[in-house]
Every structure is written in C-alpha cells, then in structure tokens.
Protein backbone atom coordinates (compact mmCIF):
# COMPACT_ATOMS: atom_id res chain seq x y z
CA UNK A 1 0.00 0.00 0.00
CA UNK A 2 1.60 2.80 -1.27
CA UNK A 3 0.84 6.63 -0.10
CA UNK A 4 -0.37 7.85 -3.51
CA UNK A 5 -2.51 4.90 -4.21
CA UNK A 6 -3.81 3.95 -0.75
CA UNK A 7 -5.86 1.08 -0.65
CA UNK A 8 -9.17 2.85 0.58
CA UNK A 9 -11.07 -0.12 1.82
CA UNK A 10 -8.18 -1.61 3.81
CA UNK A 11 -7.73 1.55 5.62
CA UNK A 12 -11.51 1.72 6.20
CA UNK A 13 -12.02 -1.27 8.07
CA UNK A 14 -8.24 -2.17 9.42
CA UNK A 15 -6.52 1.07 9.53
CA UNK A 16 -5.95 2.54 13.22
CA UNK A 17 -7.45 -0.60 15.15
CA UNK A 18 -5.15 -3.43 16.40
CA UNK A 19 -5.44 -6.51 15.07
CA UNK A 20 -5.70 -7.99 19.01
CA UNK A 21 -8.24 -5.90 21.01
CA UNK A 22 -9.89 -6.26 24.29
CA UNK A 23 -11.46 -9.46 25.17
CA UNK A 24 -10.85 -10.47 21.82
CA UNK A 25 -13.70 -9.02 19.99
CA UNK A 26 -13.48 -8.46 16.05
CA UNK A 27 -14.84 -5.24 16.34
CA UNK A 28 -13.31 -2.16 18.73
CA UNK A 29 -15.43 -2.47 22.08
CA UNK A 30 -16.85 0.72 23.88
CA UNK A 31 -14.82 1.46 26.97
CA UNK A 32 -17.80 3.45 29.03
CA UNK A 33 -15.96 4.65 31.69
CA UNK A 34 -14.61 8.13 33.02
CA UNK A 35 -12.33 6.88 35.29
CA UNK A 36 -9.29 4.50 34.57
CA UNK A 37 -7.14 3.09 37.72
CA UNK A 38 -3.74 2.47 38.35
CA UNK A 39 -2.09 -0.19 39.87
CA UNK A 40 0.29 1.74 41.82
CA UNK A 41 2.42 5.22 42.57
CA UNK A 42 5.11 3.63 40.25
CA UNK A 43 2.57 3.30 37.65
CA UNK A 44 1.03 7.06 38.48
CA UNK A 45 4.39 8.52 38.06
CA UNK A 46 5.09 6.99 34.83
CA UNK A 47 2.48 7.97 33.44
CA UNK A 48 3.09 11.51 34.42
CA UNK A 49 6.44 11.53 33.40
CA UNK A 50 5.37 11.37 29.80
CA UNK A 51 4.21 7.50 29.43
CA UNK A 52 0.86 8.54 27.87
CA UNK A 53 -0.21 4.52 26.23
CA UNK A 54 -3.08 4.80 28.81
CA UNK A 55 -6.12 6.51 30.13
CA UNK A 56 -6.39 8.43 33.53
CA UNK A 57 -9.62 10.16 32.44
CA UNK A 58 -11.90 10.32 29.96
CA UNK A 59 -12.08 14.59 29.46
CA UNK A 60 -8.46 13.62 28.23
CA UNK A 61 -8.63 10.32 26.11
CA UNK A 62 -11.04 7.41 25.45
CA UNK A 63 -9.27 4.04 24.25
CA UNK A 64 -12.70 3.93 22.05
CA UNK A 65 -12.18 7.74 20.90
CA UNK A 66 -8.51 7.12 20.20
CA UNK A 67 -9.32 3.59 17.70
CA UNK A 68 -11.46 6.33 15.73
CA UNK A 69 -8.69 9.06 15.74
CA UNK A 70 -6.08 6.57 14.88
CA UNK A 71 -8.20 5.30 11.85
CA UNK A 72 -9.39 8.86 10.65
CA UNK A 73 -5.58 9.90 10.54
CA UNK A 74 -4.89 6.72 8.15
CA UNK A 75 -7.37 7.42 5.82
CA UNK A 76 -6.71 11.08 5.89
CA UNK A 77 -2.81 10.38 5.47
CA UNK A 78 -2.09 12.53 8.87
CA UNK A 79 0.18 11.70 11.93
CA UNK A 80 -2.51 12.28 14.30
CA UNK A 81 -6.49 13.54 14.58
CA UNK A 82 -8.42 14.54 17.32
CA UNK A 83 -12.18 13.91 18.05
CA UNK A 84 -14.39 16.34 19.10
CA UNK A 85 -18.39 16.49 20.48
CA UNK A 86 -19.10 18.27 17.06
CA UNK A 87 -17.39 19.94 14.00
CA UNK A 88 -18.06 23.22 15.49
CA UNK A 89 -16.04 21.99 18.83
CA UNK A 90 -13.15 21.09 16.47
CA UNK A 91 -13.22 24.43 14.96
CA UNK A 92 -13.08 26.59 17.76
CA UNK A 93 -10.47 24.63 19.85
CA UNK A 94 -8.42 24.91 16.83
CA UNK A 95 -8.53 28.12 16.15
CA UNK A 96 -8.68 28.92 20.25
CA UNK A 97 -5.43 26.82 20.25
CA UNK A 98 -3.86 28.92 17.13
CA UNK A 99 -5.08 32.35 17.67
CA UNK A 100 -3.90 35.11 20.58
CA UNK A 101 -4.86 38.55 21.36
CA UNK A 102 -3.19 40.61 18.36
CA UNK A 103 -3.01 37.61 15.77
CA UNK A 104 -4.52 37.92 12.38
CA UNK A 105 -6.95 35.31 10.54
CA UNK A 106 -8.23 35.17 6.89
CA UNK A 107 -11.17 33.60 5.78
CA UNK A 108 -13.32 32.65 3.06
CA UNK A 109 -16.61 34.52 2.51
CA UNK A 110 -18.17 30.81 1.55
CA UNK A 111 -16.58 29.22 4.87
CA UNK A 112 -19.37 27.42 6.89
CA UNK A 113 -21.58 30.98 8.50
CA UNK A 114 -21.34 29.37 12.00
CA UNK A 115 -17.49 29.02 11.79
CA UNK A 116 -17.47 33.02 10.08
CA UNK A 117 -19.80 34.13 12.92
CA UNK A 118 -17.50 32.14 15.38
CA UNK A 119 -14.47 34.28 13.86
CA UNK A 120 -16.42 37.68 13.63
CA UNK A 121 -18.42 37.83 16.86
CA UNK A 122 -16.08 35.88 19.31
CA UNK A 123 -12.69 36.09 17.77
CA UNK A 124 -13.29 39.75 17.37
CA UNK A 125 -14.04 40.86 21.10
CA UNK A 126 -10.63 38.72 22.28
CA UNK A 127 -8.65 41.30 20.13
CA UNK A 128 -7.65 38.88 17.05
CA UNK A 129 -8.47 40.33 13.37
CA UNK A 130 -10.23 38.87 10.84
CA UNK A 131 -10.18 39.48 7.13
CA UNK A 132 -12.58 37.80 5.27
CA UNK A 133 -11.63 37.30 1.53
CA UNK A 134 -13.59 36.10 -1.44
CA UNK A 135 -12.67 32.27 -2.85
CA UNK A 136 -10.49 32.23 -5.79
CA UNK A 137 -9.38 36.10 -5.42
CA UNK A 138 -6.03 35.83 -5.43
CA UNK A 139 -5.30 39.52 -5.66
CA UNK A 140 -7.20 39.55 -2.58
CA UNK A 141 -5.39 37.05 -0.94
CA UNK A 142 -2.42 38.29 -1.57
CA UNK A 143 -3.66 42.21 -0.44
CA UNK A 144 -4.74 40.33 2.89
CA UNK A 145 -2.03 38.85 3.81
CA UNK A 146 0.33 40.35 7.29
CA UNK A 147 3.11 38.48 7.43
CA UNK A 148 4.06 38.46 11.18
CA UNK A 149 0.34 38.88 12.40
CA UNK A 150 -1.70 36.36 10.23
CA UNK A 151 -1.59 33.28 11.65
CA UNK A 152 -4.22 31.09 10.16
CA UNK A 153 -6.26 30.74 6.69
CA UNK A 154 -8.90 29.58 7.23
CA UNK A 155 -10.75 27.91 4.00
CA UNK A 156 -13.31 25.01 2.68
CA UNK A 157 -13.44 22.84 -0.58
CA UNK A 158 -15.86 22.22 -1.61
CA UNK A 159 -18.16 24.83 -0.36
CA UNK A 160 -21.75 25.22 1.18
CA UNK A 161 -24.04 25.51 -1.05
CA UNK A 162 -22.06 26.13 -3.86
CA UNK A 163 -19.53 23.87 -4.05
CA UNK A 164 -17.07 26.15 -4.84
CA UNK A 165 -13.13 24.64 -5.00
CA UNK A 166 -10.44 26.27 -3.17
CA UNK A 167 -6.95 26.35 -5.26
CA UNK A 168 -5.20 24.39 -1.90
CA UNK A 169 -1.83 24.84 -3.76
CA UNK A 170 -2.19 28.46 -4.24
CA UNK A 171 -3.53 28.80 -0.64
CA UNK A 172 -0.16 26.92 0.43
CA UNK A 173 1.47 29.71 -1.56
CA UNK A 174 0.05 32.38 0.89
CA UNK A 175 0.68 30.56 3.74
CA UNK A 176 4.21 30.47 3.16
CA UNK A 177 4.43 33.96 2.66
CA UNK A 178 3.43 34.10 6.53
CA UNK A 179 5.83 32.45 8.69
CA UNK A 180 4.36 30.91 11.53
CA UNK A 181 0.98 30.48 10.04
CA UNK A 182 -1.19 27.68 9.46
CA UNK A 183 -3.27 26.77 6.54
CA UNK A 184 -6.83 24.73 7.55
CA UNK A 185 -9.19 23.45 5.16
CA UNK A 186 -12.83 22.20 6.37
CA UNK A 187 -13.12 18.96 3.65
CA UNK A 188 -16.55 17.93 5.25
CA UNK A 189 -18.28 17.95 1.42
CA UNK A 190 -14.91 16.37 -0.20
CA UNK A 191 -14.18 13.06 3.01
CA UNK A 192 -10.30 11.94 2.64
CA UNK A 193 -11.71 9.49 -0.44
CA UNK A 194 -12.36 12.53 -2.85
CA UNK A 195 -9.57 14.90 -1.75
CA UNK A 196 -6.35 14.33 0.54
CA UNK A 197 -5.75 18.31 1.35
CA UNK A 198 -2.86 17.14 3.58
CA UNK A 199 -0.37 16.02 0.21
CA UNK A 200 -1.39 19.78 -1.42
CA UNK A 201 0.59 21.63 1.41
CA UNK A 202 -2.61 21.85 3.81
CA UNK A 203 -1.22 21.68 7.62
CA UNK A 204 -4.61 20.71 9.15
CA UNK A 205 -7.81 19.20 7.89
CA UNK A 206 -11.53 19.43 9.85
CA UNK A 207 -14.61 17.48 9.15
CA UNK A 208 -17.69 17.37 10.67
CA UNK A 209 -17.60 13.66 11.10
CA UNK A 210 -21.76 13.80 11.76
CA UNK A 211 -21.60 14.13 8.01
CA UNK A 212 -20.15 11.17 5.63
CA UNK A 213 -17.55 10.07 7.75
CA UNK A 214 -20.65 9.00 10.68
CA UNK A 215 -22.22 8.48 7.52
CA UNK A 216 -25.76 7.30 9.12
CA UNK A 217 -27.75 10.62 10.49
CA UNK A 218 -26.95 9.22 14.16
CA UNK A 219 -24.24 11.06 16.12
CA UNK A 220 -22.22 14.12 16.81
CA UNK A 221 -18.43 14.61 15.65
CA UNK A 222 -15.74 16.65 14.50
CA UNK A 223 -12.11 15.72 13.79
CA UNK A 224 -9.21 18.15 13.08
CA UNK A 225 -6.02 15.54 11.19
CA UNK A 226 -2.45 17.23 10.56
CA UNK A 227 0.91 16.61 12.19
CA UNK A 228 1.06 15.08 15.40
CA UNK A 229 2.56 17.83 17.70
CA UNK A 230 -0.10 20.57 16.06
CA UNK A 231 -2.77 18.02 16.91
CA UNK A 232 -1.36 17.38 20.19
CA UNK A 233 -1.76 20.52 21.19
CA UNK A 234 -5.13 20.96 20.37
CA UNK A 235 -6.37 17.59 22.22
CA UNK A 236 -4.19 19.23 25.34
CA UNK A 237 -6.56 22.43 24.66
CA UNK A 238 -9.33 19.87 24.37
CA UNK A 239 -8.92 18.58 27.60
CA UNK A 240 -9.07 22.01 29.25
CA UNK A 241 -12.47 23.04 27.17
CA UNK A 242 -14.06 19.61 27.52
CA UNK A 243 -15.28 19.22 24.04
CA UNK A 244 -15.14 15.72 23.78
CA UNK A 245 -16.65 12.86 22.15
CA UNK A 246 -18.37 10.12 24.43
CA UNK A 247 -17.68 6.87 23.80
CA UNK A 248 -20.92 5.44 22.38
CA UNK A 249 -20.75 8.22 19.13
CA UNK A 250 -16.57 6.74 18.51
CA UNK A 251 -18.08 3.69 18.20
CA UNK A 252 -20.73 4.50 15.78
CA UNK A 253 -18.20 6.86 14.10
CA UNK A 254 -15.86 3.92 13.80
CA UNK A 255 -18.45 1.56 12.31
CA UNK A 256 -19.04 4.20 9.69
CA UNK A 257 -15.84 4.64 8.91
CA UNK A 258 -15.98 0.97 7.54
CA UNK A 259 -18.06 1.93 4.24
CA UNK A 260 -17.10 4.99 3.71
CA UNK A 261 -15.18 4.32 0.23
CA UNK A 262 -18.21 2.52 -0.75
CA UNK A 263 -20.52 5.12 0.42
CA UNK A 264 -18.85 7.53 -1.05
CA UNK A 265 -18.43 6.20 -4.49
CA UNK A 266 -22.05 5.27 -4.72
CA UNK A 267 -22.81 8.81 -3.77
CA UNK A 268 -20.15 10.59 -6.47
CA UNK A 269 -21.65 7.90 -8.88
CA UNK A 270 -25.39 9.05 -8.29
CA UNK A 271 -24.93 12.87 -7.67
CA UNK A 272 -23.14 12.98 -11.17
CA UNK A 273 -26.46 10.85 -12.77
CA UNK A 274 -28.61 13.34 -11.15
CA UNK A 275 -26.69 16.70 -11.82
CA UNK A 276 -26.44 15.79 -15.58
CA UNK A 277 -30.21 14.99 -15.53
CA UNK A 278 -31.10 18.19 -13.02
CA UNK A 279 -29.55 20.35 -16.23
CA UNK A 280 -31.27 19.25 -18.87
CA UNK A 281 -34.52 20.15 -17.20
CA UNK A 282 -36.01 23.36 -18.48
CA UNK A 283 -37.63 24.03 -14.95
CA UNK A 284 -34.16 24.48 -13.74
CA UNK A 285 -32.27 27.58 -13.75
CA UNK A 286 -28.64 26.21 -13.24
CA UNK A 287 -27.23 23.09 -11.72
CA UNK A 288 -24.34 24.09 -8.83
CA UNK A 289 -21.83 20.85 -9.16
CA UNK A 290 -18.05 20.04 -9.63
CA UNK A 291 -18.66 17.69 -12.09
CA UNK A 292 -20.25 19.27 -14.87
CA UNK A 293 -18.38 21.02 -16.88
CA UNK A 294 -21.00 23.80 -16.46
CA UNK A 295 -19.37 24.70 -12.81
CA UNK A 296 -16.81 27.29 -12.85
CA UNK A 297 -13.87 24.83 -10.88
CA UNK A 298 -14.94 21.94 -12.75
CA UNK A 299 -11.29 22.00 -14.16
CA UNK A 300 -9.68 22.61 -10.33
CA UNK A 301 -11.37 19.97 -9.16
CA UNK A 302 -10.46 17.33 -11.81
CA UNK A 303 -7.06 18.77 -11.31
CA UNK A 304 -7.53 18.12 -7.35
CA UNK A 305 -10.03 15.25 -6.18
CA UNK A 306 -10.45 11.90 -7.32
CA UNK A 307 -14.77 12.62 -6.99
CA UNK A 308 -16.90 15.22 -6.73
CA UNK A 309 -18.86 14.06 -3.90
CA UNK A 310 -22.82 13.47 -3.32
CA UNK A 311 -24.43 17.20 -3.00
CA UNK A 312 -25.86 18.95 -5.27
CA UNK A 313 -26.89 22.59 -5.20
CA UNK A 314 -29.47 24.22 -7.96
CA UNK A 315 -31.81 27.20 -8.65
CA UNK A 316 -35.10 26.26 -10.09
CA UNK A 317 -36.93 28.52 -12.72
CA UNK A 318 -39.65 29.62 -10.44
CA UNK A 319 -40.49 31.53 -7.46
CA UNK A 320 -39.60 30.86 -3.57
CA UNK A 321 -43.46 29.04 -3.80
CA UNK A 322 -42.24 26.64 -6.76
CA UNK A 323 -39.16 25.99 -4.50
CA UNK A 324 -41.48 25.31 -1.77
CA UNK A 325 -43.86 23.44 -3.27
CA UNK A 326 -40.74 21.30 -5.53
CA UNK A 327 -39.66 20.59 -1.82
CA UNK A 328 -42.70 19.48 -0.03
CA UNK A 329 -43.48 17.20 -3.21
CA UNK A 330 -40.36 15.07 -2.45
CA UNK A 331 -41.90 11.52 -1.47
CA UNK A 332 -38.22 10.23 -0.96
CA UNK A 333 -36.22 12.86 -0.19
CA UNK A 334 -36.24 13.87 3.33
CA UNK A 335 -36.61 17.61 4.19
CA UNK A 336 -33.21 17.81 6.61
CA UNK A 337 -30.23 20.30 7.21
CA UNK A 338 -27.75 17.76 7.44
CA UNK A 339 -26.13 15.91 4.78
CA UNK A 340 -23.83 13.14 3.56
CA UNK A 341 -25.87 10.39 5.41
CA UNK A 342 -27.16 7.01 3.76
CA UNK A 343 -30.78 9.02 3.47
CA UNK A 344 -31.32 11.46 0.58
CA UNK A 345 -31.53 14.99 1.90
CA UNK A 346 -33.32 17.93 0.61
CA UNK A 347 -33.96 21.41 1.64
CA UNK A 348 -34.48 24.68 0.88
CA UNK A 349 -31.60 26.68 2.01
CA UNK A 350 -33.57 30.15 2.04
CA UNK A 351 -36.55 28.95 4.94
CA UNK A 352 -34.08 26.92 6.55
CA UNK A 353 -30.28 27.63 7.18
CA UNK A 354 -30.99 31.55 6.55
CA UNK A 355 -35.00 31.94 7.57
CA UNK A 356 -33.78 34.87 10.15
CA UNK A 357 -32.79 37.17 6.78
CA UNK A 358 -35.00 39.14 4.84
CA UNK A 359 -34.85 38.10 0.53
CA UNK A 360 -32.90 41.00 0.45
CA UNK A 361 -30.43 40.07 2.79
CA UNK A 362 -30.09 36.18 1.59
CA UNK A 363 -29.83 37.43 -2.52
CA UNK A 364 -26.88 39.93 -0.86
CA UNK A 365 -24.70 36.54 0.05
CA UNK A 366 -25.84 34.47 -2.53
CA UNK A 367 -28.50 32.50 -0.88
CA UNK A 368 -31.91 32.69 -3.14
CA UNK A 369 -35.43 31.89 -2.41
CA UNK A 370 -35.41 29.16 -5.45
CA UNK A 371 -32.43 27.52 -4.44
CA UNK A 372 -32.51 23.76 -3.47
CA UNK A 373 -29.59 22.06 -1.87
CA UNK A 374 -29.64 17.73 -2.20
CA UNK A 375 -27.29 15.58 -0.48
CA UNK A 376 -27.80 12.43 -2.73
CA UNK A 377 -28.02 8.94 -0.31
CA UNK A 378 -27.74 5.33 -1.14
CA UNK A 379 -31.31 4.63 -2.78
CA UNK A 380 -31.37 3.60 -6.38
CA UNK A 381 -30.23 6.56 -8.50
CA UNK A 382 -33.46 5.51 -10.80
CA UNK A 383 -35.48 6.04 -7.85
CA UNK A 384 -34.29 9.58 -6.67
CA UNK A 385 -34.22 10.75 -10.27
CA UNK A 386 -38.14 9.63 -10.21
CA UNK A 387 -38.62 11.15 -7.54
CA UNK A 388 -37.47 14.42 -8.11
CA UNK A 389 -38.61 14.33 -11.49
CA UNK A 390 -42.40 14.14 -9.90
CA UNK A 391 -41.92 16.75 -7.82
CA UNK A 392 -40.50 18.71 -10.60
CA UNK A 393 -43.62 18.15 -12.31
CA UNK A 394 -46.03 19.04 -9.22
CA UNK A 395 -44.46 22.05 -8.07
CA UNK A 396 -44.78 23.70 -11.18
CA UNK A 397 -48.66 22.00 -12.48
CA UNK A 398 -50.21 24.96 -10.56
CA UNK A 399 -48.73 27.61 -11.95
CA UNK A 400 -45.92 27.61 -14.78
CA UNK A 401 -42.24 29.58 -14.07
CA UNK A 402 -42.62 33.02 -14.67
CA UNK A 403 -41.61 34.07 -18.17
C-alpha cells in the first residue's frame, strides 16, 4: 500500500485498530468509563512523566475515541487527529489553540456561517483580526495577507451551497508567505476518499464527522487531522475546554468509517447521474456541481479530487413558492439540514439555514429563495431521479415559471 494509491477499503475497516483488542472481539469495544485506575504510585508517576499509552480520564482520552482518531488519521494520510463532540467543537479549539490577542486570521466569505460568525463575533471581542476574503481572489489574498500577524487561513473545498473549489496549492502559496501560520481546510463535502488536502501543502484538515464520515444521520463529531505535535496541542486544549466525544458516538463513528469508500463512491456515482439529468430540465435555472463542466472549478477539481462528492446545489426557474412546493413534493427525499448520510436529503436553504434574513439580505450573500440544496443517499439513482422528477412536475402544475 503505497501513499499515492492507498488502498481505501483496507484503511476503512483495518486502519488505526489493532489486530488484538480487548477481550478479543473483532470489532473495537466501547470502553464506558470516566475513570481509569492504576495499579500503583510507580505506575502514576510513569504515566506523568510522559508515558501517555493509557487513560487516567476520559475529558483527556477514550481508548474507544482514540481507535477512531487513529483510523481517521490513516485514511486522511495525517500523523494524528483529534475527536471532538461536534465539527463546530473542532473548529473553535483549533482556532482557540492557534489564535492570541493581536493575531490575524483570513477567511473565506463561503466558509461554513457558523465558523465566520464564530471568527467575527467571538474572535473579534478577544482582540484577534479577521479578514474575510472572497474564494479564488487571489489579488485579494495576496492584499490580505500580514506576514508576522496572520496566523491562520482559514478555507473550505468544496463549499456550502455552492460547491465552490479552493486552489489548496495556491492557498499553500500564501501561507508560506506568513511564517508561523497555518493553513486549515474544512473537507466535510470532499471526506479523505475525494480529496487528501494534507499532500497539497494543507497543515490541518476538519470534518464534521456527523456528516459522511458518521455516515448514518446518528451522532455528533468533529475531527481536526495534521501533524502530530499541532494536533497534540489541540487535544491538550481539548482537555481544558471539555469538548469531547463520548464513547458510544466513537463507536458508531468507527463503524461508519468501515463503508465509507463505498458510500462515497455510490454517492459521487449518483450525484453525477442526477446533476447531468437536473440540467437538462427546463424548470431548472442552473445546476451548482463540480462535475459538470458547467461549474466554474470543474477544471480545479479534476485537477484536485479523485470525486466530486454526493451534494448537489441548484436554482429552479420559479419563485420561492415553486421551491417550496418542488420541496414538499419530495416523497423520498427527506426535508433535513444535514447531509452526507445514507438518506437522501433535501432542503431549501432560504426557509431553513438563513429563515432569520429578509430576501434581500439572503440574494446579498448568494442564498436565493429558489435555491434547493440535495445531499444524494444510497437509494437507487433511478429512484431519486423519479422522484425528483415528480416533484419537478407538481411544483410547477399549478402555476408555470414566470416568463
């Protein structure tokens, strides 16, 4: 197994777990316990003076937790991850761990709103700047850049809702040009099958691990993978904030870690069926997908991922009632903010991640009343096209899109 073809199902379901585990069970057991014991001073001291192949408690380590971190770091290619309660957990103790009062921070305007309201609301009152740039701008990049003060950029590929790629070797670039600074990239949308950001000069990778790497719509996670001393210090800042992830959800995230290349490719296979079919519809304004030639980084990411993953974003040629009515007509698709889970996923972005903004203040970020965002699942890709072919045609039997 070489590191530029990895064998993905191999590292799925062996990497990161010992081949001899407790009580000899095949599969990694859950340790549900917040206390470990020692068998003696001699032991205690060890372990304090640096011997750290055991528990002592479980704010700081989980043998459970640590089989998941060990296998998300071999499929990821990393020297170390760290688990976290929820994506959002791994994104602020990273950037808690990176950031001080007087450090600077650029961003992408299409980075997750959560982690830019993180940046500009909390970040902000602790004294560390933030300079939000637009994706693919290099000009702007480059004008943002303090080298000296900017100590992270901050980025994702592929975007939310857009699924806009970020250039991650011209991001390196910038990085560079900033010693001391650290490039992340949020991969949720991509998972280490279609994209490895870690071999394009990326120093640390998050995913919300509730998404395709849980893979099932039944737990709470969020890794952050990179080089083991960065990530070590971020699990010691973990321990002090207490965002960590129970037992019970490492297991779950473990098993789902096992079909994730098969997920995955199902899901790249579908979403391409459907965003080919989604384009040739007359009721739809424009299709939002890397691979269709149609999408403005449709060459970056051939260039950069080996898929283009399972959502799909698209405008329809109606009104925020067609998109409404499109939506509700879904018999299979599941209206749901999440995504990447074995269930097909639907929503309408405008009523439901942005409801609190007026039209106005959606259309002003890009976010319009007849957009639709659908994170394909495992059903029959004959069966979801049905599906939202029907809906297609009741959403718009009432009244026709507006010339």
């Amino acid at each position: 197994m070489s590191d530029d073809k990895p064998h993905w199902g191999t590292l799925a379901v062996r990497g990161g777990e010992p081949r001899g585990k407790a009580y000899d069970a095949v599969t990694t057991p859950i340790v549900a316990s917040s206390t470990y014991a020692f068998g003696s001073t001699k032991e205690l001291n060890r372990y304090f003076e640096g011997d750290h192949q055991r528990e002592e408690y479980g704010r700081y380590g989980n043998p459970t937790v640590r089989a998941g971190e060990q296998k998300i770091a071999a499929l990821e290619g990393a020297e170390a991850a760290a688990l976290f309660g929820s994506g959002m957990a791994a994104v602020t103790t990273t950037l808690f761990e990176l950031l001080k009062s007087g450090d600077h921070l650029i961003l992408t305007s299409d980075c997750y709103r959560r982690t830019r309201q993180f940046v500009g609301r909390f970040l902000g009152r602790l004294g560390i700047e933030s300079t939000l740039v637009e994706p693919g701008n290099e000009a702007a990049l480059q004008q943002a850049l303090q080298p000296g003060r900017t100590k992270v950029i901050l980025t994702e590929s592929p975007t939310n809702p857009y699924l806009r790629i970020a250039d991650l070797p011209l991001y390196a670039r910038a990085r560079d040009a900033c010693p001391g600074a650290n490039l992340i990239v949020d991969a949720t949308f991509a998972t280490p099958i279609n994209q490895r950001p870690l071999q394009q000069g990326v120093d640390l990778v998050i995913h919300s691990a509730t998404k395709y790497l849980g893979g099932h719509n039944d737990l709470l996670a969020g890794a952050v993978c990179g080089r083991a001393g960065l990530v070590q210090a971020i699990q010691d800042l973990r321990g002090v904030l207490g965002g960590v992830l129970d037992p019970q959800s490492a297991f779950l995230l473990i098993r789902g870690l096992k079909t994730l290349p098969l997920r995955v490719r199902q899901q790249n296979q579908t979403a391409q069926h459907i965003a080919q079919l989604l384009e040739q519809d007359t009721r739809v304004r424009r299709v939002f997908y890397p691979g269709l030639e149609s999408h403005p980084d449709h060459a970056l990411a051939k260039k950069q991922m080996s898929g283009f993953g399972g959502v799909i974003s698209f405008r329809l040629s109606g009104t925020v009632d067609h998109a409404s009515r499109f939506v509700d007509a879904c018999k299979l698709a599941t209206i749901a903010p999440s995504l990447g889970a074995v269930e097909t996923l639907i929503e309408q972005p405008a009523i439901m991640s942005y409801f609190e903004l007026t039209t106005g203040q959606r259309e002003a970020i890009g976010i319009f009343d007849d957009l639709i965002r659908l994170s394909v699942g495992l059903e029959d890709a004959g069966d979801i096209a049905a599906d939202l072919l029907q809906a297609l045609d009741a959403a718009f039997a009432a009244a026709p899109p507006p010339a």
